[in-house]
Structures are given as structure tokens and as C-alpha cells.
N, C-alpha and C. Protein backbone atom coordinates (compact mmCIF):
# COMPACT_ATOMS: atom_id res chain seq x y z
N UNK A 1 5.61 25.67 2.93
CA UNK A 1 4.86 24.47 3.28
C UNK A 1 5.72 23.61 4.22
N UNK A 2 5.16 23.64 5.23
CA UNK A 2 6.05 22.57 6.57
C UNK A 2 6.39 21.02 5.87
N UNK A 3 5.22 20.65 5.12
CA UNK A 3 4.84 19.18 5.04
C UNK A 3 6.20 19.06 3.98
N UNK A 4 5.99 20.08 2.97
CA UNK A 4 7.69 20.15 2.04
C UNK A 4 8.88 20.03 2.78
N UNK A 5 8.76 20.85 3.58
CA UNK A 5 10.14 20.51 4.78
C UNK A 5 10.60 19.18 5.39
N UNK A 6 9.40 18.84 5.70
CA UNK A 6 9.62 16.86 6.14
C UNK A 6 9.60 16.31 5.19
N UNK A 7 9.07 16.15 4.37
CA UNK A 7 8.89 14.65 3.24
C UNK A 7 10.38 15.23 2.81
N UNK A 8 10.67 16.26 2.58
CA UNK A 8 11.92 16.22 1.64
C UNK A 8 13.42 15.16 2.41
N UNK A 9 13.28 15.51 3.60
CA UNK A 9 14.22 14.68 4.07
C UNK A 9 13.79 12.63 4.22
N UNK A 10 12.99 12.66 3.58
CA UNK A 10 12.63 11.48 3.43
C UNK A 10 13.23 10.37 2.44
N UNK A 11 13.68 9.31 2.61
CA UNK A 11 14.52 8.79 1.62
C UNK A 11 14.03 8.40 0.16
N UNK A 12 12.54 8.39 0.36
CA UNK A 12 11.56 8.18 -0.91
C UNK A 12 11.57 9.48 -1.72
N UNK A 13 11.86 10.02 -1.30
CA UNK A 13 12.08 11.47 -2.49
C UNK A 13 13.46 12.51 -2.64
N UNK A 14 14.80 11.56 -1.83
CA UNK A 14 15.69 12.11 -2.52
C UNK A 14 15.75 12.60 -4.11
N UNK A 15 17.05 13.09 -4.55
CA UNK A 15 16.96 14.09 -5.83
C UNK A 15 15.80 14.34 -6.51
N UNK A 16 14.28 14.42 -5.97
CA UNK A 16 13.39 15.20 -6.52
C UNK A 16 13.76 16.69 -6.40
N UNK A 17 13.20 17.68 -7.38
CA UNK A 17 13.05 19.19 -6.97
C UNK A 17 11.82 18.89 -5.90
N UNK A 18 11.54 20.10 -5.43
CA UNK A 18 10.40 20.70 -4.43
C UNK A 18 9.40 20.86 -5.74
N UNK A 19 9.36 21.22 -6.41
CA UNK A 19 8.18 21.47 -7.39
C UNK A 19 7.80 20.00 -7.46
N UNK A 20 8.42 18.91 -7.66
CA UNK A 20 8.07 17.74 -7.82
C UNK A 20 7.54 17.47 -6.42
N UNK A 21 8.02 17.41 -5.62
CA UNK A 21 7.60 16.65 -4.28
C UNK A 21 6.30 17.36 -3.78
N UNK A 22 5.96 18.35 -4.01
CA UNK A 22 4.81 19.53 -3.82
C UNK A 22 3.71 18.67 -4.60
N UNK A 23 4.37 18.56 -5.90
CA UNK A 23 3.12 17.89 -7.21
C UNK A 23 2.72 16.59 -6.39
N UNK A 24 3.33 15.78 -5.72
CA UNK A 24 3.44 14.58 -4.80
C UNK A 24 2.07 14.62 -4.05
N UNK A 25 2.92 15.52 -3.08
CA UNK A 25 2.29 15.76 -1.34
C UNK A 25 0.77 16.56 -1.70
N UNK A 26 0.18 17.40 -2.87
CA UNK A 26 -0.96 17.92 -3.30
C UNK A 26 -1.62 16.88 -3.43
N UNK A 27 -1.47 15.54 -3.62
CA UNK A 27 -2.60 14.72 -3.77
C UNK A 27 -2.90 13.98 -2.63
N UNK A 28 -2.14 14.14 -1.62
CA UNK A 28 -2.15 12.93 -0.57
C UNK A 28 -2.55 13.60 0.43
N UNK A 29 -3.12 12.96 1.64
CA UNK A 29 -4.19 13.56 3.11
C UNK A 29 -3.18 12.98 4.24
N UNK A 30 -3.41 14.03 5.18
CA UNK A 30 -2.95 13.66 6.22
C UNK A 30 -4.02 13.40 7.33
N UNK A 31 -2.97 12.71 8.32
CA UNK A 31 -4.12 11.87 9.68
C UNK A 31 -3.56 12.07 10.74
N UNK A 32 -4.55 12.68 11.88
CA UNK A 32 -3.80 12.74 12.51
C UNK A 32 -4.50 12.06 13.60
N UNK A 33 -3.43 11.40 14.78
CA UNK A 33 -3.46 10.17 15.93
C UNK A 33 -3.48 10.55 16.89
N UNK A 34 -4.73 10.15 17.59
CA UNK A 34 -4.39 9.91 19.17
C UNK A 34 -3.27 9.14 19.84
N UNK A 35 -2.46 9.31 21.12
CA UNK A 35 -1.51 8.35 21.58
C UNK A 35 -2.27 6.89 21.74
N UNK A 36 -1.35 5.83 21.11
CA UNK A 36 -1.92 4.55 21.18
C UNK A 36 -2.84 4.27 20.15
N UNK A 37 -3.25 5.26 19.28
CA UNK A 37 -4.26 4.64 17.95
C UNK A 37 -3.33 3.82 17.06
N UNK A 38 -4.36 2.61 16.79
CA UNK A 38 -3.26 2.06 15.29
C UNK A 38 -3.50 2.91 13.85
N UNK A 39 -2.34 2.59 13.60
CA UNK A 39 -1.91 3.19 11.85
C UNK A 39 -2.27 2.44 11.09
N UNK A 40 -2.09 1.37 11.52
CA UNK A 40 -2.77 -0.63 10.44
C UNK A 40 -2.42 -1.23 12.07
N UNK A 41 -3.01 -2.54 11.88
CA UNK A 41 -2.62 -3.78 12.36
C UNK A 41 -2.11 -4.97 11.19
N UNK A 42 -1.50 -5.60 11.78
CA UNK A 42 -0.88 -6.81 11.31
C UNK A 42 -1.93 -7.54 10.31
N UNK A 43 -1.97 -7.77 8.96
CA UNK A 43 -3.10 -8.64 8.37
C UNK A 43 -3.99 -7.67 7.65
N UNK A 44 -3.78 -6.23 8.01
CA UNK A 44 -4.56 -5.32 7.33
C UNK A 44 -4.44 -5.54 6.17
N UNK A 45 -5.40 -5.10 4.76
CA UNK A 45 -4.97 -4.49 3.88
C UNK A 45 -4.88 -3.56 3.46
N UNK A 46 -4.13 -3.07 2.52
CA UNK A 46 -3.79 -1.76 2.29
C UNK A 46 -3.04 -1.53 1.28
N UNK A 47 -3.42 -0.03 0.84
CA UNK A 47 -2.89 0.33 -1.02
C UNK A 47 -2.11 1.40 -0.72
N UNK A 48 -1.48 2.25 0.56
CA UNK A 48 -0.55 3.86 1.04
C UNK A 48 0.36 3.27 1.50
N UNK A 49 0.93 4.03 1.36
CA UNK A 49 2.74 4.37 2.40
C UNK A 49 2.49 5.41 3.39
N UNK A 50 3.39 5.35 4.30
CA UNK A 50 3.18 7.19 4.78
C UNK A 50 4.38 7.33 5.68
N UNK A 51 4.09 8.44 5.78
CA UNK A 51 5.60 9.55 6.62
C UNK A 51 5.59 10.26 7.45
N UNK A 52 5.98 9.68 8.33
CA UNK A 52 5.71 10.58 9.84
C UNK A 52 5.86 11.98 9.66
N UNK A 53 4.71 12.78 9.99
CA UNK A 53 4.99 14.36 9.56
C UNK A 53 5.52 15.18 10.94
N UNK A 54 4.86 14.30 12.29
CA UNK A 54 5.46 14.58 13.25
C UNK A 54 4.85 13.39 14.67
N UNK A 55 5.24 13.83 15.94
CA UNK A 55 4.99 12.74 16.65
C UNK A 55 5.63 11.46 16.62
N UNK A 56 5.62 10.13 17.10
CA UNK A 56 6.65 9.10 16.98
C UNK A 56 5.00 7.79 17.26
N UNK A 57 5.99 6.53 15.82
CA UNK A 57 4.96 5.51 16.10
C UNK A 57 5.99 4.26 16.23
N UNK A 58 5.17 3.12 16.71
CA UNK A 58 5.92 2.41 17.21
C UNK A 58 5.38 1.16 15.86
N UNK A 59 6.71 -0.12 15.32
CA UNK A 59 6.09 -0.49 14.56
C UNK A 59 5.97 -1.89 15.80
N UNK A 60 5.29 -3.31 15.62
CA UNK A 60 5.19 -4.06 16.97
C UNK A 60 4.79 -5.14 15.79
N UNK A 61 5.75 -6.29 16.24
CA UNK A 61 5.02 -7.87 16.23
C UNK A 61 4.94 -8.78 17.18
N UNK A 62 3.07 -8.56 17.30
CA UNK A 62 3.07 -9.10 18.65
C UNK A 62 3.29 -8.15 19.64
N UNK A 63 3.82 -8.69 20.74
CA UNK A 63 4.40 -7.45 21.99
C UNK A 63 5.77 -7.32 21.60
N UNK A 64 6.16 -7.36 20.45
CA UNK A 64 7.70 -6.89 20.01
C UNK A 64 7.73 -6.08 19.53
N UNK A 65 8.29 -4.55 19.67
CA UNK A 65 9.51 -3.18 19.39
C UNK A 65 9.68 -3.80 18.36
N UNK A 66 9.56 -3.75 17.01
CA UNK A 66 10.52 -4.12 15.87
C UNK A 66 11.16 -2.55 16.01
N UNK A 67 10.83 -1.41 15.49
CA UNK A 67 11.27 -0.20 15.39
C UNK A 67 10.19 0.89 15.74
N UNK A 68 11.04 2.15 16.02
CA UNK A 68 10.30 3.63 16.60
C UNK A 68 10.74 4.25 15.16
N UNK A 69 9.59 4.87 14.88
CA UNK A 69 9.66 5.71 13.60
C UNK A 69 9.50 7.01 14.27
N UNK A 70 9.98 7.81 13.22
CA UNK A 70 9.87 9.32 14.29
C UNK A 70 9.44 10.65 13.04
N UNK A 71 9.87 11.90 13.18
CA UNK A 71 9.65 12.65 12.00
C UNK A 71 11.00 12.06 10.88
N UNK A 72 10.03 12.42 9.87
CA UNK A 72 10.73 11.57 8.37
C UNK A 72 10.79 9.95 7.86
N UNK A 73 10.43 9.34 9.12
CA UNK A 73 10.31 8.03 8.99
C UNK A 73 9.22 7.70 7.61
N UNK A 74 9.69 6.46 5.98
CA UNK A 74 9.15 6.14 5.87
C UNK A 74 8.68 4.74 6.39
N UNK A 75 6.98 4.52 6.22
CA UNK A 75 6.76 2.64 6.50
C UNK A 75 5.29 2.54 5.64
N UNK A 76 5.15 1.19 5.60
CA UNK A 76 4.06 0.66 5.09
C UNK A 76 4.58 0.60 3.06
N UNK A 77 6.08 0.59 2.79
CA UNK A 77 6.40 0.65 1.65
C UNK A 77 6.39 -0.45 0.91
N UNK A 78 6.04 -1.88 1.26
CA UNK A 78 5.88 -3.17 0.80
C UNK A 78 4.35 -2.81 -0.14
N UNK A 79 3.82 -1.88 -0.03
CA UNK A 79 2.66 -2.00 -1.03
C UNK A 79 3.18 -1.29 -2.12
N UNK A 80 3.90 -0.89 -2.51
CA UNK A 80 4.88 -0.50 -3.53
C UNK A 80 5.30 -1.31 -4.15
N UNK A 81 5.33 -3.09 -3.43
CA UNK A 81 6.50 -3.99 -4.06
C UNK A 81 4.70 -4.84 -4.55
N UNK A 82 3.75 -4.44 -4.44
CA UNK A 82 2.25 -5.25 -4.44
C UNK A 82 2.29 -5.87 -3.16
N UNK A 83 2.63 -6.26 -2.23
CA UNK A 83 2.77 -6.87 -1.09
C UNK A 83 1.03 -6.21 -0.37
N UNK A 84 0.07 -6.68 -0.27
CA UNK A 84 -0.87 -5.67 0.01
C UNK A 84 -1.35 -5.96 1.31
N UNK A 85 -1.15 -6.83 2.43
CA UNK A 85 -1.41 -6.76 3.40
C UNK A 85 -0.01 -6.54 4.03
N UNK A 86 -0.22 -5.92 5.42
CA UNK A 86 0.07 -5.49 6.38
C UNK A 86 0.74 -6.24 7.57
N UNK A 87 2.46 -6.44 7.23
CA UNK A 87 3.18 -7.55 8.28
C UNK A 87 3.51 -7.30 9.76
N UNK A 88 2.59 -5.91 10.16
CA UNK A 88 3.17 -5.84 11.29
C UNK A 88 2.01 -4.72 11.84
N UNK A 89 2.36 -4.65 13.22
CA UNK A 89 1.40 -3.57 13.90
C UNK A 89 2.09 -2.31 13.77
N UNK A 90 1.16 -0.83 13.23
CA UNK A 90 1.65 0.50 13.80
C UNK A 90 1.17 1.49 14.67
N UNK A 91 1.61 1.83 15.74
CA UNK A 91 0.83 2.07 16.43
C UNK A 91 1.28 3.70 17.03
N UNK A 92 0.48 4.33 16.93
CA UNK A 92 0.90 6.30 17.67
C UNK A 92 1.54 5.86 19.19
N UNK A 93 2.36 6.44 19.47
CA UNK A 93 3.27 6.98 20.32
C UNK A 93 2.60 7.84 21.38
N UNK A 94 2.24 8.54 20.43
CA UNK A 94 2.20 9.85 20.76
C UNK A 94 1.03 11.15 20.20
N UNK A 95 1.12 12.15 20.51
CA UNK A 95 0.33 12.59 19.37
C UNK A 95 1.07 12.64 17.82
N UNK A 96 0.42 12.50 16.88
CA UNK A 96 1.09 11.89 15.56
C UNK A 96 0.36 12.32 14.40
N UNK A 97 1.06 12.95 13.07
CA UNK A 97 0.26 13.24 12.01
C UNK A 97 1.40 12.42 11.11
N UNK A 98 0.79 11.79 10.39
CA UNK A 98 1.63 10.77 9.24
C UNK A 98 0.56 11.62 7.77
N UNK A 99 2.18 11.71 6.84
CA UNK A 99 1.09 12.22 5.31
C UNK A 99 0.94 10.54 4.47
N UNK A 100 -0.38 10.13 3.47
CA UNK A 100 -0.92 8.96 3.35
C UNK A 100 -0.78 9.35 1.62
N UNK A 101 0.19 8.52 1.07
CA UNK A 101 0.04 8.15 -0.05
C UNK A 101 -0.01 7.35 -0.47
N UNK A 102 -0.96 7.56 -1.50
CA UNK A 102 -1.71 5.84 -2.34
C UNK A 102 -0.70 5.39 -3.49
N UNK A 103 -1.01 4.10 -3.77
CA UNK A 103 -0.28 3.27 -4.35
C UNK A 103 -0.28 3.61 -5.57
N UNK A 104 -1.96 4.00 -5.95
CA UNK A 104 -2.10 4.78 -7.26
C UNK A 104 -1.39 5.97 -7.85
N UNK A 105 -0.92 6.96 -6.76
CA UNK A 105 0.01 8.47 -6.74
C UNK A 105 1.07 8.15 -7.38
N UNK A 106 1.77 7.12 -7.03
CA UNK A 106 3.14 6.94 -7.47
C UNK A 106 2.79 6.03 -8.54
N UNK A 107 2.13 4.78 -9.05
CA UNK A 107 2.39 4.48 -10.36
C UNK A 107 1.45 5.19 -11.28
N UNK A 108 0.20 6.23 -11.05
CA UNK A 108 0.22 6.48 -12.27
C UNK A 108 1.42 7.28 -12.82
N UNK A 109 2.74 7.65 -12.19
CA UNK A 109 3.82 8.68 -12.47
C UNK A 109 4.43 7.80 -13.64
N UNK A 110 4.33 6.81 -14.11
CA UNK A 110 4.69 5.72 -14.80
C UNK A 110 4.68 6.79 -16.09
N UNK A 111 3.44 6.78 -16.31
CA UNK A 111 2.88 7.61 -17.51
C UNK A 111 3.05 8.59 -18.10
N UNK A 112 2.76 9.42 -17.06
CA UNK A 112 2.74 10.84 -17.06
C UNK A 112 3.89 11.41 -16.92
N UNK A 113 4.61 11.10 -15.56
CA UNK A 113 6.29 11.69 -15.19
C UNK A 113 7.07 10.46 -14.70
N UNK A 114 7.41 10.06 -15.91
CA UNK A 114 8.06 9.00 -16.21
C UNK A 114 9.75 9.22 -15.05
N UNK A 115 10.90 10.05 -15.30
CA UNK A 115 11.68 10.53 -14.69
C UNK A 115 10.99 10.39 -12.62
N UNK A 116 10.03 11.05 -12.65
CA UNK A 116 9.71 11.48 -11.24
C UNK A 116 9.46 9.74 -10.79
N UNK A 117 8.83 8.96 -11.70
CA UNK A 117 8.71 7.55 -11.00
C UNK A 117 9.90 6.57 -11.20
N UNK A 118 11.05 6.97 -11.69
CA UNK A 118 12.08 6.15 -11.88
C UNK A 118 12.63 6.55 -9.97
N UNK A 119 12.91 8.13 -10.51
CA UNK A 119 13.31 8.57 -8.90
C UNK A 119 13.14 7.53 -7.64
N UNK A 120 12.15 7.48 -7.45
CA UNK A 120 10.85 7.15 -6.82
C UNK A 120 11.32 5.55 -6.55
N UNK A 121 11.01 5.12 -7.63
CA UNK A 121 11.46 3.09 -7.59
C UNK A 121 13.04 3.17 -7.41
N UNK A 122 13.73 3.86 -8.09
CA UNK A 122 15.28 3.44 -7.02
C UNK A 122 15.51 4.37 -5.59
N UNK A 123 14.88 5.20 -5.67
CA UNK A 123 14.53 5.40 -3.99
C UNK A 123 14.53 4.37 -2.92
N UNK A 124 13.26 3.30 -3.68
CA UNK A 124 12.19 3.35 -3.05
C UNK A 124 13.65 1.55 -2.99
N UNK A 125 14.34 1.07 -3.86
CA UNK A 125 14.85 -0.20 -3.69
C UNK A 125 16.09 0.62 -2.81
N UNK A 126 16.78 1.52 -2.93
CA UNK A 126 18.43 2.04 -2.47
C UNK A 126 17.49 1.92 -0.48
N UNK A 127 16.18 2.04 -0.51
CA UNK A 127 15.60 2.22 1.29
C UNK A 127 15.36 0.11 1.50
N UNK A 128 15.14 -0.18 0.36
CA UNK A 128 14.86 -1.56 0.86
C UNK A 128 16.23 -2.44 1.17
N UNK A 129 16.98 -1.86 0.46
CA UNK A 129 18.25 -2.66 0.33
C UNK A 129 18.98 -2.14 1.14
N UNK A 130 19.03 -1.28 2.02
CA UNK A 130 19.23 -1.06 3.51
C UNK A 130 18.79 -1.71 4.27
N UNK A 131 17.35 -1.49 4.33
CA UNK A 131 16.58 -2.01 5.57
C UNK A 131 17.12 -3.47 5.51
N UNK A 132 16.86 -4.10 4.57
CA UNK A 132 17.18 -5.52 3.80
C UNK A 132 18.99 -5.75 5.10
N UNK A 133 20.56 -4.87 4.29
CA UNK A 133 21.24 -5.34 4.92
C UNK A 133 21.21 -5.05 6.50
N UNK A 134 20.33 -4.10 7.17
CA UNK A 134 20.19 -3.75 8.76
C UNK A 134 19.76 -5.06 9.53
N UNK A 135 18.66 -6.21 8.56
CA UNK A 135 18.17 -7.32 8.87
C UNK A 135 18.79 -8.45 8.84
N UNK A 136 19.62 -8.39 8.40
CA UNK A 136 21.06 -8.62 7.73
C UNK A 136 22.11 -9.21 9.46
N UNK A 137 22.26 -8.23 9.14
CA UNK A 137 23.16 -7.61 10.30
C UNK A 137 22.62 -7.90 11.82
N UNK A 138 21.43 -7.46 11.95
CA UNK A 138 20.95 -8.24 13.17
C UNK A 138 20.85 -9.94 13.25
N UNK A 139 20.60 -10.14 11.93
CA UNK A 139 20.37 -11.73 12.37
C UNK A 139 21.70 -11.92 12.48
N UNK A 140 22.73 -11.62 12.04
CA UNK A 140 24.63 -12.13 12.32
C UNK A 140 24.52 -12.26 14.08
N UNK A 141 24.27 -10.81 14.24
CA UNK A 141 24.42 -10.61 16.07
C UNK A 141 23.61 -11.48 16.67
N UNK A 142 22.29 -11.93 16.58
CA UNK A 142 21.82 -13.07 17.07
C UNK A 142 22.19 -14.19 17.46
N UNK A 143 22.66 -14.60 15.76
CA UNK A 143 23.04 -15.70 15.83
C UNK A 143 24.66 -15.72 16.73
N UNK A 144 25.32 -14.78 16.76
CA UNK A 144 26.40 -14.87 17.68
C UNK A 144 26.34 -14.82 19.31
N UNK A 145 25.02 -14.22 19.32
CA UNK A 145 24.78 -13.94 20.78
C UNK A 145 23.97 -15.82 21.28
N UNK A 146 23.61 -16.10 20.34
CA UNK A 146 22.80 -17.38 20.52
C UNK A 146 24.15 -18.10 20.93
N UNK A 147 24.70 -18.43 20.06
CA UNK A 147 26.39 -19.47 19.88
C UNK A 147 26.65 -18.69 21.45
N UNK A 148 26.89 -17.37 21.58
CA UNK A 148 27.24 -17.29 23.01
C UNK A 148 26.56 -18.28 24.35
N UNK A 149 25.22 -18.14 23.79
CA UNK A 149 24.81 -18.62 25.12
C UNK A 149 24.88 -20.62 25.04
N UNK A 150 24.71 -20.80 23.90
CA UNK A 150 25.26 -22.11 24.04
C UNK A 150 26.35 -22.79 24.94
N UNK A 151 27.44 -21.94 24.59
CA UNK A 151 28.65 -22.35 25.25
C UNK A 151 28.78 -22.23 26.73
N UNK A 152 28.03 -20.83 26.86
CA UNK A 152 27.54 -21.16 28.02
C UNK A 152 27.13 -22.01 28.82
N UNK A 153 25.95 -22.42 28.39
CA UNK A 153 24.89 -23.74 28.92
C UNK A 153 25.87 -24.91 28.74
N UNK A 154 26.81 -24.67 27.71
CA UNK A 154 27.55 -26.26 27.79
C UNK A 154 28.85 -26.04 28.65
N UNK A 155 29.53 -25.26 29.04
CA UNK A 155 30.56 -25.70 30.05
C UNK A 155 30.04 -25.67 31.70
């Protein structure tokens, strides 16, 4: 299964087995994009995540590049945290198939495969708490590049 081959390198399903991530990816549909179709817009709502299976999307606020997602990229993971609308634009690249899992997939695992949804939620915080210090980190450089140009303008 190709789709096993990508999601596995995905950070949402590190130390799963393949039997697990298979049990996963069996419930969820894939979509596939024209260049320039949106994935969501900004304000959407929405109950999936998904994972670039191939092709490249662009995420945009406004006419702003926030980031290029590519194969393995996850996004749309704030509906995981309940967050249920949609903070940003996604938009195909390119030609593009993203796999679409619902919000429901992963917590009914609560229940049933208790282990497979622990996985899953510190996955799913060890990817936020990255992204989290990357946001981090850019606002430092900003703000230094800002102080740069100050000093500028003032001598």
C-alpha cells in the first residue's frame, strides 16, 4: 500500500506498527486537487486533518506564504485540539491528493485502542510543540530584524 508508505513517515503516527496505521488509513478517503483548488479557506469549518499523499499545497493568510506543505506534510491538526474552524487558507499547488481523517477516527480510539490513541495525542502535542517553538523562533528574528531597522531610520 503506497498510502502506508507516506502516512508512515508522518509525525502523527510515529511508533505505530503498520497494522495499526493500515487500521487508521482503512477508514479515511482521499481527494484529489486540481492546481489552485482550496483544501479549506480561512473561517471554514471543519472536523479532518490530512496528509499530503502527494503534490505540494500552499498554506496562505491573506496573500501571505505562511508555509509549503509537500509529501508527508501534516495540517488542519487544531481540530484535534476542538479548535473547529479553519485559521488559514489551503490551497493545491499543484496536482495534489491529501488522505482526510475525521476527528471522529482518532477519538473513538479512546475506547477501543486505547494505546493507539495515546500514540496519537503525544504525537499529535511532540508536532505542536515544535511548530509552537518554530513560531517561537521566528517571532525572535523579527523582532531583531525590526530593532534592525529602527536604528536604522534613527541614525
Amino acid at each position: 500500500m503506497s498510502i502506508l508508505k507516506t502516512v508512515k513517515g508522518s509525525p502523527l503516527f510515529y511508533d505505530l506498527y503498520d497494522d495499526e496505521i493500515v487500521q487508521i488509513v482503512e477508514t479515511c478517503t482521499v481527494r484529489s486537487l486540481e492546481p489552485g483548488e482550496y483544501i479549506f479557506k480561512d473561517g471554514d469549518e471543519g472536523n479532518e486533518i490530512y496528509i499530503v499523499l502527494s503534490g505540494n499545497a500552499l498554506v496562505k493568510k491573506g496573500e501571505y506564504e505562511l508555509a509549503r506543505l509537500r509529501k508527508g506534510d501534516l495540517f488542519g491538526e487544531l481540530v484535534l485540539l476542538h479548535e473547529k474552524y479553519r485559521n488559514a487558507d489551503v490551497i493545491s499547488d499543484n496536482y495534489t491528493d491529501v488522505l482526510i481523517i475525521e476527528y471522529n477516527t482518532i477519538f473513538k480510539m479512546y475506547e477501543t485502542h486505547p494505546k493507539m490513541f495515546a500514540l496519537l495525542i503525544l504525537n499529535l502535542s511532540r508536532l505542536l510543540a515544535k511548530r509552537l517553538k518554530g513560531a517561537g523562533d521566528t517571532i525572535k528574528d523579527l523582532k531583531i530584524e525590526l530593532a534592525d531597522i529602527n536604528k536604522k531610520k534613527a541614525a
